[in-house]
C-alpha atoms as a PDB file:
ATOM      1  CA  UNK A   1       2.227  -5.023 -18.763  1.00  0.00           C
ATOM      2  CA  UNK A   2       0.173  -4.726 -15.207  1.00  0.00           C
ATOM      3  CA  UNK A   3       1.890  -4.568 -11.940  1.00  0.00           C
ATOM      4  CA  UNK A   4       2.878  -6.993  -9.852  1.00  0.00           C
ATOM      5  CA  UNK A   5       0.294  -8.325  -6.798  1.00  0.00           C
ATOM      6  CA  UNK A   6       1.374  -7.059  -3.630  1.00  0.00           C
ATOM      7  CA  UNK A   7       0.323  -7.456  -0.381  1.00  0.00           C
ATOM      8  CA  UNK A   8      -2.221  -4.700   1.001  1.00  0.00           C
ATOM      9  CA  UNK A   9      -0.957  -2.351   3.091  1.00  0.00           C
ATOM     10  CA  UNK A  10      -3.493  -1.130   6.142  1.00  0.00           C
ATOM     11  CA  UNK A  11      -2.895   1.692   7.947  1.00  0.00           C
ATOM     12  CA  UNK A  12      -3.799   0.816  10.833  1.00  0.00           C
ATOM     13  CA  UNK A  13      -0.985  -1.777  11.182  1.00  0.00           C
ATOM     14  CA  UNK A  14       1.815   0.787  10.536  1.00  0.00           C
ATOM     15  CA  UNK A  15       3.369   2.661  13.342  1.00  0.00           C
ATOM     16  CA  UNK A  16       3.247   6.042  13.403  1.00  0.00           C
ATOM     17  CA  UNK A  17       5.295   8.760  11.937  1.00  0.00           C
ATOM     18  CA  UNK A  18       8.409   9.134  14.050  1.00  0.00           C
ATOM     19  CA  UNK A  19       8.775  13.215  13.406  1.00  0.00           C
ATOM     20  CA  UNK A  20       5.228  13.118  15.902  1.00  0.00           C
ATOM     21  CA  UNK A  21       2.987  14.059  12.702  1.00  0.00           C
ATOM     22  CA  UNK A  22      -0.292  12.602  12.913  1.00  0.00           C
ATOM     23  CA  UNK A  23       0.647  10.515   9.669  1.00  0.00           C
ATOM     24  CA  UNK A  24       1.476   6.726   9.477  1.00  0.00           C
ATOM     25  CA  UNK A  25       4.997   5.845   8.450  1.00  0.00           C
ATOM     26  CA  UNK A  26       6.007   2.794   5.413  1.00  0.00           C
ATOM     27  CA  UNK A  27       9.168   1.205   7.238  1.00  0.00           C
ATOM     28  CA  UNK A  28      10.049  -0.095   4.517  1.00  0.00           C
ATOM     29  CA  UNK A  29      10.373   2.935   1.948  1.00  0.00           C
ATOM     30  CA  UNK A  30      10.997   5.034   5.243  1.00  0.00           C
ATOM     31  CA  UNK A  31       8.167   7.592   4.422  1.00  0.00           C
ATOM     32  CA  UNK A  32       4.641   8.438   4.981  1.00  0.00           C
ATOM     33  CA  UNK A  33       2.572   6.008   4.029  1.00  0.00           C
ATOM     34  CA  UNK A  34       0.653   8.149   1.365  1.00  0.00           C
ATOM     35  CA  UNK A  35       3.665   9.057  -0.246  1.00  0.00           C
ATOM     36  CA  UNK A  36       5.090   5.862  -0.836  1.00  0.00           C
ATOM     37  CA  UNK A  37       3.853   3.303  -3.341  1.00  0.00           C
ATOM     38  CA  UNK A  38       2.840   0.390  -1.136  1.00  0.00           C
ATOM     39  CA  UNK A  39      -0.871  -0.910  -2.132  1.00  0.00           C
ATOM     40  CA  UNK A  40      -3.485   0.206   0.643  1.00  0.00           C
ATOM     41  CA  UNK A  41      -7.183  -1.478   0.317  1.00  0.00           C
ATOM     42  CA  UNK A  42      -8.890   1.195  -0.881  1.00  0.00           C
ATOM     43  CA  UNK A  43      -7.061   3.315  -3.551  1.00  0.00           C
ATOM     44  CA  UNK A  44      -8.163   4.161  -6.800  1.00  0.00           C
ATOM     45  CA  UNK A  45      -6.544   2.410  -9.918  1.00  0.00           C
ATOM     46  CA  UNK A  46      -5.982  -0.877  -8.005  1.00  0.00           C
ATOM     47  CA  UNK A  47      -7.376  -4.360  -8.665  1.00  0.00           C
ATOM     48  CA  UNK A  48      -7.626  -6.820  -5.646  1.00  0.00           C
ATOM     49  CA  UNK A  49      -8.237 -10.377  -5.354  1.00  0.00           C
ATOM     50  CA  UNK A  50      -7.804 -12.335  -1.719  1.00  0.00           C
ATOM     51  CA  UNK A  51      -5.986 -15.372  -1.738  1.00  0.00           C
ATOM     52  CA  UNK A  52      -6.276 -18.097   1.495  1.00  0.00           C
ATOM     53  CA  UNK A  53      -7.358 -14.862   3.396  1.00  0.00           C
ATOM     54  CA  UNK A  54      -4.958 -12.188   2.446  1.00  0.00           C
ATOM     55  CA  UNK A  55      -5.530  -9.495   0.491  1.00  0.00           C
ATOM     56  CA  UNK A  56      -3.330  -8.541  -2.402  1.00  0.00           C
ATOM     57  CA  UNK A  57      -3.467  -5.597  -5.055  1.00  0.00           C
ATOM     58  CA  UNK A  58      -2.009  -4.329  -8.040  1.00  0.00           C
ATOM     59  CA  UNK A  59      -2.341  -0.867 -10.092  1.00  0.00           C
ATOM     60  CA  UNK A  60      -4.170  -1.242 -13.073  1.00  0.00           C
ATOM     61  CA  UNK A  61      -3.080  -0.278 -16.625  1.00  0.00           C
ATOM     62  CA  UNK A  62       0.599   0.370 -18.538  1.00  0.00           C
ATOM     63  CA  UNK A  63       3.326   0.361 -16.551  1.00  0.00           C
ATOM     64  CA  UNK A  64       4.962   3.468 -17.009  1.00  0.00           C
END
């Protein structure tokens, strides 16, 4: 069973991290961005399609 499509993540519209690293911060998992599991547009492992102008993704393969 794939993934569900999410929404892509970009970087560049995530605040930064609030310790002052020079990392973005995920709001939402309240993390760094590359440590959380939120879809960015280009990771490996990911399918994207774009749909009325947004992007979505999804990892590929078995859930696990």
């Amino acid at each position: 069973m794939k993934h569900p499509w999410k929404k892509v993540v970009f970087s560049d519209q995530l605040p930064d991290c609030p310790d002052g690293c020079d990392e973005k911060w995920c709001s939402r998992h309240k993390m760094h961005f590359f440590e959380c599991d939120c879809i960015g547009p280009t990771q490996d492992g990911v399918e994207y399609k774009e749909v009325k102008g947004v992007l979505y993704g999804r990892k590929t393969g078995k859930e696990e």
